[in-house]
Structures are given as C-alpha cells and as structure tokens.
PDB file of N, CA and C in Angstrom:
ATOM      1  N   UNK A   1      17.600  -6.566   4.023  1.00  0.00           N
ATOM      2  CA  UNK A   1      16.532  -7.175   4.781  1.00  0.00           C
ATOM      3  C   UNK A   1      15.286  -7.279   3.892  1.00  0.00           C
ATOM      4  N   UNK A   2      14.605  -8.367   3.864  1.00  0.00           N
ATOM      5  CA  UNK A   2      13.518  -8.722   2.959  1.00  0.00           C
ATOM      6  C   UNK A   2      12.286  -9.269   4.149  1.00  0.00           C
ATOM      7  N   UNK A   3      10.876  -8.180   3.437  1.00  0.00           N
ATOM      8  CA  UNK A   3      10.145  -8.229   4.488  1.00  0.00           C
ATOM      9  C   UNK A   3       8.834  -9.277   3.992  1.00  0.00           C
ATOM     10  N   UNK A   4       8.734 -10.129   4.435  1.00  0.00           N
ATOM     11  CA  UNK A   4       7.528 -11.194   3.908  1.00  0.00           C
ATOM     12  C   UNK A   4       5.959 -11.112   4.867  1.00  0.00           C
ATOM     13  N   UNK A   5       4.900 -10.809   4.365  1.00  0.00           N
ATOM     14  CA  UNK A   5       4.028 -10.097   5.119  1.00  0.00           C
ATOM     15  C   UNK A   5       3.451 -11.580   5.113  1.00  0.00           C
ATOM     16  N   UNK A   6       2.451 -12.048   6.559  1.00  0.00           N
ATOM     17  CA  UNK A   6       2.136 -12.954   7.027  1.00  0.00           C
ATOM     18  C   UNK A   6       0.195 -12.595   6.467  1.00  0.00           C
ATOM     19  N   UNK A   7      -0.094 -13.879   6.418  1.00  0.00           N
ATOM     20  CA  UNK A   7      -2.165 -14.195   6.159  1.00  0.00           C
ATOM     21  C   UNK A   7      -2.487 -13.106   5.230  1.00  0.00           C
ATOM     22  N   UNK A   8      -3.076 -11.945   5.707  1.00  0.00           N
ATOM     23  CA  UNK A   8      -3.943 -11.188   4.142  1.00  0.00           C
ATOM     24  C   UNK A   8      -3.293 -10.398   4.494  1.00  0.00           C
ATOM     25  N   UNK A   9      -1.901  -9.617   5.279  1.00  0.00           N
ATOM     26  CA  UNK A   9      -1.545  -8.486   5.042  1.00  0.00           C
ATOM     27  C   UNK A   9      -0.582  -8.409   3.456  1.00  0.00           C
ATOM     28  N   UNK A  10      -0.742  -6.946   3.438  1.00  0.00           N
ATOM     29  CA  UNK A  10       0.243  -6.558   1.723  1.00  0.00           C
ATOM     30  C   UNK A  10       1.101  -5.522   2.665  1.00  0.00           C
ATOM     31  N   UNK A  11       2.435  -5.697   1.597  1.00  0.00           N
ATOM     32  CA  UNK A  11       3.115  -4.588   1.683  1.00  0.00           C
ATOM     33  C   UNK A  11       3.368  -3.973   0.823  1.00  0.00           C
ATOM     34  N   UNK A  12       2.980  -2.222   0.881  1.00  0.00           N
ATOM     35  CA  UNK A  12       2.473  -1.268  -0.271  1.00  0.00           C
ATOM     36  C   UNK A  12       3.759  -0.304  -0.311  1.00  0.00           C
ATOM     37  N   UNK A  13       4.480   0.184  -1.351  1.00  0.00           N
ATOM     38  CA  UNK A  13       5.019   1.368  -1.178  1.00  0.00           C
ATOM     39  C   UNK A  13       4.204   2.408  -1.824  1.00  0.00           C
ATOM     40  N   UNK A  14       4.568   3.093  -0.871  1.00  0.00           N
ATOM     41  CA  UNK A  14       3.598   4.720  -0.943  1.00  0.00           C
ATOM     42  C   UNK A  14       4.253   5.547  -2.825  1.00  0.00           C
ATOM     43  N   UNK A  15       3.215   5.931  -3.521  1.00  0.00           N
ATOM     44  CA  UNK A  15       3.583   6.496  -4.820  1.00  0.00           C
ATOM     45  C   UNK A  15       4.108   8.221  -4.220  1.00  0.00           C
ATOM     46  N   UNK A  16       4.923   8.357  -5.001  1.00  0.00           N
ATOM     47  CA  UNK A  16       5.123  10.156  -4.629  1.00  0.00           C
ATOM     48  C   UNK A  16       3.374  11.079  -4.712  1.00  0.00           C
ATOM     49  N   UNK A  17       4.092  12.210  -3.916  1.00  0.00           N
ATOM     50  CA  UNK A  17       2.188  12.641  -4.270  1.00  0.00           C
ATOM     51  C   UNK A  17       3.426  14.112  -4.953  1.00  0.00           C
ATOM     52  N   UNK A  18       1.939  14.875  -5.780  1.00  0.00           N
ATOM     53  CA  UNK A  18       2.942  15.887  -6.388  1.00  0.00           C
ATOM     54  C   UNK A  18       3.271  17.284  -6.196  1.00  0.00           C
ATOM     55  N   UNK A  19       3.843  17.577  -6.173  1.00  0.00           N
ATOM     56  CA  UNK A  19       4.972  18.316  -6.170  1.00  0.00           C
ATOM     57  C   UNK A  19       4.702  19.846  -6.596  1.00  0.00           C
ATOM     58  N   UNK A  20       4.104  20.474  -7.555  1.00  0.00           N
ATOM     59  CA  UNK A  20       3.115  21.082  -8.034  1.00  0.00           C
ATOM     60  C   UNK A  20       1.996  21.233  -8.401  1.00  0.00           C
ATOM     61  N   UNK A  21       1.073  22.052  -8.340  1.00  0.00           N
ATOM     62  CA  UNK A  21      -0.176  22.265  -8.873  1.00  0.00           C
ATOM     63  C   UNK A  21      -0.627  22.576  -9.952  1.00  0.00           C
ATOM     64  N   UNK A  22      -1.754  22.661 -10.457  1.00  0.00           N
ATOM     65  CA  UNK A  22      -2.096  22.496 -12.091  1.00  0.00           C
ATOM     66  C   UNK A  22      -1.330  23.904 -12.135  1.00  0.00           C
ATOM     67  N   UNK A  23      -1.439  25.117 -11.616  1.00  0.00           N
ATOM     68  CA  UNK A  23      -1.128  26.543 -11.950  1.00  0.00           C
ATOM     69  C   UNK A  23       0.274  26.321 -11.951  1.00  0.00           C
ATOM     70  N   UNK A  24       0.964  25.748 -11.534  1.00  0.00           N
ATOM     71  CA  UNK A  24       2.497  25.937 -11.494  1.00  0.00           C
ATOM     72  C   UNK A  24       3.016  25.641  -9.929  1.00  0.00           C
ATOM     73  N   UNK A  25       2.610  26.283  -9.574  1.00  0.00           N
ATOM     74  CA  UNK A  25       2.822  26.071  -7.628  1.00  0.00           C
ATOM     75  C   UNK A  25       3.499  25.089  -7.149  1.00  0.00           C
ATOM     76  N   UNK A  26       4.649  25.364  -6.650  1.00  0.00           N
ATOM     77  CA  UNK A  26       5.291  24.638  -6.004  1.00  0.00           C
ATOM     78  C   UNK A  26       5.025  24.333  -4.719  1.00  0.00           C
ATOM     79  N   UNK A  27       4.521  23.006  -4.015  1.00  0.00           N
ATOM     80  CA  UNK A  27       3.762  22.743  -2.919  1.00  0.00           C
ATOM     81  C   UNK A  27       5.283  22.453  -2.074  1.00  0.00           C
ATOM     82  N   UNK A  28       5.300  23.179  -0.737  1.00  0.00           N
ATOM     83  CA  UNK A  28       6.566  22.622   0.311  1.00  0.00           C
ATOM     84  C   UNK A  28       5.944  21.432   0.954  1.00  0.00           C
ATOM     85  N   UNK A  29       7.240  20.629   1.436  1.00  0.00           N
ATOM     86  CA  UNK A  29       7.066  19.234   1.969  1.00  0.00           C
ATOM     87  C   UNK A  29       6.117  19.298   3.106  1.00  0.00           C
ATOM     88  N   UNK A  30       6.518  20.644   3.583  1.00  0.00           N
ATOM     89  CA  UNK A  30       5.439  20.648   4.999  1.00  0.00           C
ATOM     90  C   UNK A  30       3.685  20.836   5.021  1.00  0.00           C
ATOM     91  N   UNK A  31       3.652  21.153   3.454  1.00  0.00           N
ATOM     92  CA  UNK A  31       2.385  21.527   3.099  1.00  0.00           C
ATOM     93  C   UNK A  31       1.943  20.016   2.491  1.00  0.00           C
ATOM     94  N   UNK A  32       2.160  19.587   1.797  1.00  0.00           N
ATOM     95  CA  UNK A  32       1.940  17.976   0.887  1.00  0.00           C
ATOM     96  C   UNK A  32       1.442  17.228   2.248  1.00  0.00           C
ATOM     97  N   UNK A  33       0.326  16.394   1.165  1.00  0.00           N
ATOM     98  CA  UNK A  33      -0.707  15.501   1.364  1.00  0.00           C
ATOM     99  C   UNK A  33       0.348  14.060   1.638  1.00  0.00           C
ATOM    100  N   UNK A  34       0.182  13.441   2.497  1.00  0.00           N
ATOM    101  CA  UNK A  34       0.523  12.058   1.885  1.00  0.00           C
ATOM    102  C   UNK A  34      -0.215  11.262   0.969  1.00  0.00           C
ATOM    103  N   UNK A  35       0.154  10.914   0.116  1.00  0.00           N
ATOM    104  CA  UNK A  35      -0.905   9.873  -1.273  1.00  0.00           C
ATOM    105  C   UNK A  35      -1.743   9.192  -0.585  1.00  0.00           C
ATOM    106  N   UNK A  36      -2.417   8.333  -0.877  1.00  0.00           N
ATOM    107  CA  UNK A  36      -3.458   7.378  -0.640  1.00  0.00           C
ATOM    108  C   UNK A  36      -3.451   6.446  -1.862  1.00  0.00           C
ATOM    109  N   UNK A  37      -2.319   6.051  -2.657  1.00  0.00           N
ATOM    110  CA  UNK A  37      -2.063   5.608  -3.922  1.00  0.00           C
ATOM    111  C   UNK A  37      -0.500   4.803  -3.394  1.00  0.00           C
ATOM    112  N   UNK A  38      -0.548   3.554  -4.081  1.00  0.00           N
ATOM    113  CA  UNK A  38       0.808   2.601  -3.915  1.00  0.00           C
ATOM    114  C   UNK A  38       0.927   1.628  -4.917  1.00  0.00           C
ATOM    115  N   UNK A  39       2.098   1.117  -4.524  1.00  0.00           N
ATOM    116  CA  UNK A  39       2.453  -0.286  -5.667  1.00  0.00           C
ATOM    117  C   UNK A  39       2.730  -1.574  -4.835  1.00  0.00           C
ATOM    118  N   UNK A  40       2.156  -2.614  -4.657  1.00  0.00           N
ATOM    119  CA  UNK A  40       2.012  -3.582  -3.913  1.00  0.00           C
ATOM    120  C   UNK A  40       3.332  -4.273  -4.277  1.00  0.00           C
ATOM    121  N   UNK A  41       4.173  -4.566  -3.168  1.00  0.00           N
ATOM    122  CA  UNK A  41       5.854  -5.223  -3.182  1.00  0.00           C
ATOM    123  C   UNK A  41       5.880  -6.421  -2.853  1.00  0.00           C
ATOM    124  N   UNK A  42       4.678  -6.955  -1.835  1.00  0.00           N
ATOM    125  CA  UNK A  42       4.612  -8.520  -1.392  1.00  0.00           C
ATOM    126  C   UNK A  42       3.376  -8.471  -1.021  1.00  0.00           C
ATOM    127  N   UNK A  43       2.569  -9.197  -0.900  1.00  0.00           N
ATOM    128  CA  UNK A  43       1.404  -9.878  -0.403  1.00  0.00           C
ATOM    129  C   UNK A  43       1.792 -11.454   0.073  1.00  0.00           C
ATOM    130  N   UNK A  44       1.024 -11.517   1.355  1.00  0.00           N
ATOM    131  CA  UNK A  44       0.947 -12.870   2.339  1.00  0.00           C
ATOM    132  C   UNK A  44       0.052 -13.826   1.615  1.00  0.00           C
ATOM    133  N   UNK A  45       0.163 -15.243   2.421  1.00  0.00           N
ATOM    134  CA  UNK A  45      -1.101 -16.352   1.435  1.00  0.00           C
ATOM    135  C   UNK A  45      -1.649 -16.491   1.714  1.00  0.00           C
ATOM    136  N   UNK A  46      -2.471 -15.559   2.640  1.00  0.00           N
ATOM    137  CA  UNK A  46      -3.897 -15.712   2.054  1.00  0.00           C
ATOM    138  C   UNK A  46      -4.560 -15.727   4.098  1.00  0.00           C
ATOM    139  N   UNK A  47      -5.925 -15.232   3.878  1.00  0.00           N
ATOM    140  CA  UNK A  47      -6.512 -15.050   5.047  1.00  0.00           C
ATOM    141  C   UNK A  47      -7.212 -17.182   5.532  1.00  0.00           C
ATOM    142  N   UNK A  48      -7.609 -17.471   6.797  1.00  0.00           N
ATOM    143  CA  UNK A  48      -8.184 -18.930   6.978  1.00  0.00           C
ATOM    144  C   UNK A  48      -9.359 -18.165   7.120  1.00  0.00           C
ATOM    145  N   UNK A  49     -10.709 -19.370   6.194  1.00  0.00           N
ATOM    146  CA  UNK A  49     -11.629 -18.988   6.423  1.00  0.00           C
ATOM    147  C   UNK A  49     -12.420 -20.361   7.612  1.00  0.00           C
ATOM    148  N   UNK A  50     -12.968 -20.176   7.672  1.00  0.00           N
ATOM    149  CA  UNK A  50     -13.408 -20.800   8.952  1.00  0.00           C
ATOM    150  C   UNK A  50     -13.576 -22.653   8.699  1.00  0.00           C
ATOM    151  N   UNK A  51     -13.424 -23.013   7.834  1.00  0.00           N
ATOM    152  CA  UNK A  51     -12.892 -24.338   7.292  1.00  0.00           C
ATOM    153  C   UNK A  51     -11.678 -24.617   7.641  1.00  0.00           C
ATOM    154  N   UNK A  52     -10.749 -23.626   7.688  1.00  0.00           N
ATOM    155  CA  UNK A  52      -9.345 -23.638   7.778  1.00  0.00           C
ATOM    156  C   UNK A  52      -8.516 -23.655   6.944  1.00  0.00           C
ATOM    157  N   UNK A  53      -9.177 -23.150   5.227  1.00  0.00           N
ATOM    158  CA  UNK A  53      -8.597 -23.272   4.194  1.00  0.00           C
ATOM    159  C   UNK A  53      -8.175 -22.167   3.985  1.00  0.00           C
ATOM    160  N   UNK A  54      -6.969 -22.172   3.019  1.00  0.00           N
ATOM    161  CA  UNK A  54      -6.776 -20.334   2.668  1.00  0.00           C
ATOM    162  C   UNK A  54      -7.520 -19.872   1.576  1.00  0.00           C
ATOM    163  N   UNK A  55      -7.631 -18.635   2.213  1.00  0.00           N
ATOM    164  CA  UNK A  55      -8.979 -17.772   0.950  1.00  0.00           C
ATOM    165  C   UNK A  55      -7.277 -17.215   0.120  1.00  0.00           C
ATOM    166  N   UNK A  56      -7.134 -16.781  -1.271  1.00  0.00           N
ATOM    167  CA  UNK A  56      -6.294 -16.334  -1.482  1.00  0.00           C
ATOM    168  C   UNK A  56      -7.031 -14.465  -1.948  1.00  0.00           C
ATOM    169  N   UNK A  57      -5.895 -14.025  -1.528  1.00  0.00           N
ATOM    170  CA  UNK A  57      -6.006 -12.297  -2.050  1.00  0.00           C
ATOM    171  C   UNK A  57      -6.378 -12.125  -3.328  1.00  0.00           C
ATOM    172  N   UNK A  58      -7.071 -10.857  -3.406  1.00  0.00           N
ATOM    173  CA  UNK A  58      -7.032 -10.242  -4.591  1.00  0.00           C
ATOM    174  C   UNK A  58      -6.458  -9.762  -5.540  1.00  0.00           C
ATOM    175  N   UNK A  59      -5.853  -9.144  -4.664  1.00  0.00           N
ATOM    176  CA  UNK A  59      -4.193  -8.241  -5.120  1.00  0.00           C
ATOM    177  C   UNK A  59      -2.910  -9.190  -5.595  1.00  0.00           C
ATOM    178  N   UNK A  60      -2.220  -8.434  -6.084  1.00  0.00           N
ATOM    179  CA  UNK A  60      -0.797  -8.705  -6.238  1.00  0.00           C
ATOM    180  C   UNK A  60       0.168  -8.247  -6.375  1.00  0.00           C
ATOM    181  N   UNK A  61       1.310  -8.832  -6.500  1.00  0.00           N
ATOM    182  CA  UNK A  61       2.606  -7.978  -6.557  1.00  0.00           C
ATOM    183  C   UNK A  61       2.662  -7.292  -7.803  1.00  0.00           C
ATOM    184  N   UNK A  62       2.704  -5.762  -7.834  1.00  0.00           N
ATOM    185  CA  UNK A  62       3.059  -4.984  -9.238  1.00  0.00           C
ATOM    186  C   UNK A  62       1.398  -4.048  -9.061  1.00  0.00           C
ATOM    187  N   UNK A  63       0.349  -4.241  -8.345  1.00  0.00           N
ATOM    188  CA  UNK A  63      -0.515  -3.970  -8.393  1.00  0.00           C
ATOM    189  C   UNK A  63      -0.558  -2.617  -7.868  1.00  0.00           C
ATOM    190  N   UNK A  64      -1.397  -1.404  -8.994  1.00  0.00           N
ATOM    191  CA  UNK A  64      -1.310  -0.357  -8.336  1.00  0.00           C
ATOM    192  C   UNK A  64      -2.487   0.107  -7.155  1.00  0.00           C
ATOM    193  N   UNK A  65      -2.596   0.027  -5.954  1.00  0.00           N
ATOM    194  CA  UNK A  65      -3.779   0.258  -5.610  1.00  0.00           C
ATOM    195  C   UNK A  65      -4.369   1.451  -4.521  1.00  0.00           C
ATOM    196  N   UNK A  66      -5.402   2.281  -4.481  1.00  0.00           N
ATOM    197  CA  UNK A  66      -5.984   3.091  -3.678  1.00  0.00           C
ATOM    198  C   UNK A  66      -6.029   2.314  -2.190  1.00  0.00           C
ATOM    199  N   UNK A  67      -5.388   3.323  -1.249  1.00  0.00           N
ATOM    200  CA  UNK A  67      -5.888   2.530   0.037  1.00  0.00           C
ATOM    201  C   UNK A  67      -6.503   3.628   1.242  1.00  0.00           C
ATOM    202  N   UNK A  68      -7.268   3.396   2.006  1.00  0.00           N
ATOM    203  CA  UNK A  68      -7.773   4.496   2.904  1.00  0.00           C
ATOM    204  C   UNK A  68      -6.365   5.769   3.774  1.00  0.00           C
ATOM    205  N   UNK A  69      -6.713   6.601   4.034  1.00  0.00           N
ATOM    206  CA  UNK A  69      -5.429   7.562   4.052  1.00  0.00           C
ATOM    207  C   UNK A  69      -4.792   7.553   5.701  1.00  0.00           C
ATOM    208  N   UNK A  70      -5.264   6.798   6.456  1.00  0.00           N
ATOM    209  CA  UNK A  70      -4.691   6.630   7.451  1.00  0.00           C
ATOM    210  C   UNK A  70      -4.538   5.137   7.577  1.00  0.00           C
ATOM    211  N   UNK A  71      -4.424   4.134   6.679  1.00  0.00           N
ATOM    212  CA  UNK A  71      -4.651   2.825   7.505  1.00  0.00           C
ATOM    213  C   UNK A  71      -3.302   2.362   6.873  1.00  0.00           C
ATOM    214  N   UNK A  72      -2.913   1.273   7.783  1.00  0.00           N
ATOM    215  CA  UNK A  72      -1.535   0.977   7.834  1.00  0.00           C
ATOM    216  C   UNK A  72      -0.429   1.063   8.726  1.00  0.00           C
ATOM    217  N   UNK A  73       0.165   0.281   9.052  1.00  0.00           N
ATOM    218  CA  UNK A  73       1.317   0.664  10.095  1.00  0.00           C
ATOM    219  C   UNK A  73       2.900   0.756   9.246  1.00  0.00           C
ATOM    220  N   UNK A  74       3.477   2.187   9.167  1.00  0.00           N
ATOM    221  CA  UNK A  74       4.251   2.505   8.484  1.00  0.00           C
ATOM    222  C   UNK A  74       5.496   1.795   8.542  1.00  0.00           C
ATOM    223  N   UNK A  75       6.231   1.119   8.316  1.00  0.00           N
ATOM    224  CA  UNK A  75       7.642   0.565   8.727  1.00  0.00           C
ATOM    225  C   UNK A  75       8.756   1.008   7.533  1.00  0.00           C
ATOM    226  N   UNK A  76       9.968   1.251   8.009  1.00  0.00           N
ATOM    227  CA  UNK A  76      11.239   1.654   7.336  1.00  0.00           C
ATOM    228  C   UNK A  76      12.102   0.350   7.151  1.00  0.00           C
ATOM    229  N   UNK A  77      12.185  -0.137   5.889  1.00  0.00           N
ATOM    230  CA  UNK A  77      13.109  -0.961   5.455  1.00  0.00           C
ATOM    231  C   UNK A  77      14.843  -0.533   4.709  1.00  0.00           C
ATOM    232  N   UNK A  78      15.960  -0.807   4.743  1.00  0.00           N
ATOM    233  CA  UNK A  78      16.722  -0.295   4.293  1.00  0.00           C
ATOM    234  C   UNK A  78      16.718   1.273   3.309  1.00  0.00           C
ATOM    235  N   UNK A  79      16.100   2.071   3.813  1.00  0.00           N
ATOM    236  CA  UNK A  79      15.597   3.219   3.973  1.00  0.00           C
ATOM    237  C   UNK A  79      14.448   3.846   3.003  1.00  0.00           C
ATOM    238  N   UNK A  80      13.812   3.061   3.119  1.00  0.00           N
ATOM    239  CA  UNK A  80      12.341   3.069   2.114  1.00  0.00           C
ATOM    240  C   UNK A  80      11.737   2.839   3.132  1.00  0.00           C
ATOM    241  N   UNK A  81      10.471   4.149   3.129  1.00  0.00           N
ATOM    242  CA  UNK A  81       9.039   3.807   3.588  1.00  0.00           C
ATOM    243  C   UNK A  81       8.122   2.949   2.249  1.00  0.00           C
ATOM    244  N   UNK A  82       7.657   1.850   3.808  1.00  0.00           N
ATOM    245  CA  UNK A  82       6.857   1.070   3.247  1.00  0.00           C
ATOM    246  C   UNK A  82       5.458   1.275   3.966  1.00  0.00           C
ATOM    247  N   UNK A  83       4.867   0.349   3.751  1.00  0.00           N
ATOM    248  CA  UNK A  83       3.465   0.534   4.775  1.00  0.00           C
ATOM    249  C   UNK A  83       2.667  -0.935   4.322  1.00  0.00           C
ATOM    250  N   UNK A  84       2.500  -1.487   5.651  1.00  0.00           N
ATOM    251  CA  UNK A  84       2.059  -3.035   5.992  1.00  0.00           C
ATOM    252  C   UNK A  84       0.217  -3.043   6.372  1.00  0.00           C
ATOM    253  N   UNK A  85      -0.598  -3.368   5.559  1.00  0.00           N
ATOM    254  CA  UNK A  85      -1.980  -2.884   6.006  1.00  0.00           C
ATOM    255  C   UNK A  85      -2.481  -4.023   5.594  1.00  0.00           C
ATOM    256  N   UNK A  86      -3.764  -5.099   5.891  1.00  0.00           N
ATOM    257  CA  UNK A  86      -4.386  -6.029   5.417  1.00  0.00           C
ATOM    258  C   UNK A  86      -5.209  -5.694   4.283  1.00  0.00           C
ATOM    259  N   UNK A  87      -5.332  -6.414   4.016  1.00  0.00           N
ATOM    260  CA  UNK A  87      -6.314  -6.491   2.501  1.00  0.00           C
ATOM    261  C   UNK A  87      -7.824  -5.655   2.690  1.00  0.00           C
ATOM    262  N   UNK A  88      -8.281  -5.513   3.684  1.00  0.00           N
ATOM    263  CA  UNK A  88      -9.598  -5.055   3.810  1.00  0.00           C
ATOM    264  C   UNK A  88      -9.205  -3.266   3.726  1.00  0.00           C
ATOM    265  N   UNK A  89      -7.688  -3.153   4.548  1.00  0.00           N
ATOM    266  CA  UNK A  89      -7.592  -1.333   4.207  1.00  0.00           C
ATOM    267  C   UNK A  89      -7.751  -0.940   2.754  1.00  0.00           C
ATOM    268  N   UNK A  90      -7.530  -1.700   1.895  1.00  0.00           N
ATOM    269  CA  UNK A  90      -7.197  -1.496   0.199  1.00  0.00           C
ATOM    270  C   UNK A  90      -8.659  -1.025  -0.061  1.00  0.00           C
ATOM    271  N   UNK A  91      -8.736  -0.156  -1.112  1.00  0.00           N
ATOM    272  CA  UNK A  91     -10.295   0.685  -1.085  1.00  0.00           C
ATOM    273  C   UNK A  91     -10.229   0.220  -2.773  1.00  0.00           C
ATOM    274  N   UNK A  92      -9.072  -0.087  -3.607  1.00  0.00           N
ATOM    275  CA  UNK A  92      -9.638  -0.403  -4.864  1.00  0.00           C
ATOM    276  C   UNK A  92      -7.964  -0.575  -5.444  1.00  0.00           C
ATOM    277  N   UNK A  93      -8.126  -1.400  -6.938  1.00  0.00           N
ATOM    278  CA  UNK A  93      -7.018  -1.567  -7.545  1.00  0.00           C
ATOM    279  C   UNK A  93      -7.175  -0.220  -8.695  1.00  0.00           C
ATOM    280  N   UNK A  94      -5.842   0.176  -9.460  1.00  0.00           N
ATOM    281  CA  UNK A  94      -6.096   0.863 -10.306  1.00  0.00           C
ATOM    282  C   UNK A  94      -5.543   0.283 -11.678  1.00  0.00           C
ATOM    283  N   UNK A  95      -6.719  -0.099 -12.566  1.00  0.00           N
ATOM    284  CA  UNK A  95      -6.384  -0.552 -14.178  1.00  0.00           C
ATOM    285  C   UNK A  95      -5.519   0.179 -15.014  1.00  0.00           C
ATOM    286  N   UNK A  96      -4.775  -0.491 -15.398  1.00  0.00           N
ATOM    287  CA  UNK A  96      -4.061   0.026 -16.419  1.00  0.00           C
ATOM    288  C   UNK A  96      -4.787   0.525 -17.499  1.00  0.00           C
TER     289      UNK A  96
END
C-alpha cells in the first residue's frame, strides 16, 4: 500500500531516538522519549493560496526534519509507523 499525502500535508517517518545515554545506560522502551526528528517519504502539491494557485512546499522527499513533539496523526502502513502532519507542524529542516 502506497500512501500519497494530499495539499501541504508530508509524510514523515519517525528517526529511532536512542537507546543509551552518554554514561552507558541503557534506556527501557517504556522509559524512551519519542524523537521529534524524521525523514520526509512523500510530500503533497502544494497548499491554494487564495488566487487559487498552488504555493509549493518547502520540504522534500529525503529531507531530514525537526517537527513539534505531539503534532501529527500517527498512521501504520505495512507495518511502519509513519506520521502525516502539514507543513506548518515542521519546526525546521536539518542540513547536512
């Protein structure tokens, strides 16, 4: 199943968050943060601005980017969490 996100939403997969701490510490699953860090898999074309033209996104596919830590509506694709959020949840890209 292939998921194609509609106007300015992206679809982000979530990056692992880690696993240990600088000291060594092994963090349990029940204790771990969810990231706030992803890799953009599809982006939609683009939001209408009041002309009726499409504005196009910022983002893109391959793009690593920061997004606020609750925003998004989570969905399960052939058993990958993904997470579907518009362009305005995205808080920043990260440069290579």
């Amino acid at each position: 199943m292939k998921i194609r996100p509609l106007n300015d939403r992206i679809l982000v997969k979530r990056l692992e968050g880690e696993t240990k701490t600088a000291g060594g510490i092994i963090i349990p699953d029940s204790a771990k943060e969810k990231p706030a860090e992803g890799e953009v898999m599809a982006v939609g074309s683009g939001k209408l601005n009041d002309k009726g033209e499409r504005v196009a996104l910022e983002v893109k596919k391959g793009d690593r980017v920061l997004f606020s830590k609750y925003g998004g509506t989570e969905v399960k694709v052939d058993g990958v969490d993904y997470l579907i959020m518009r362009e305005d949840d995205i808080l920043g890209v990260i440069e290579k």
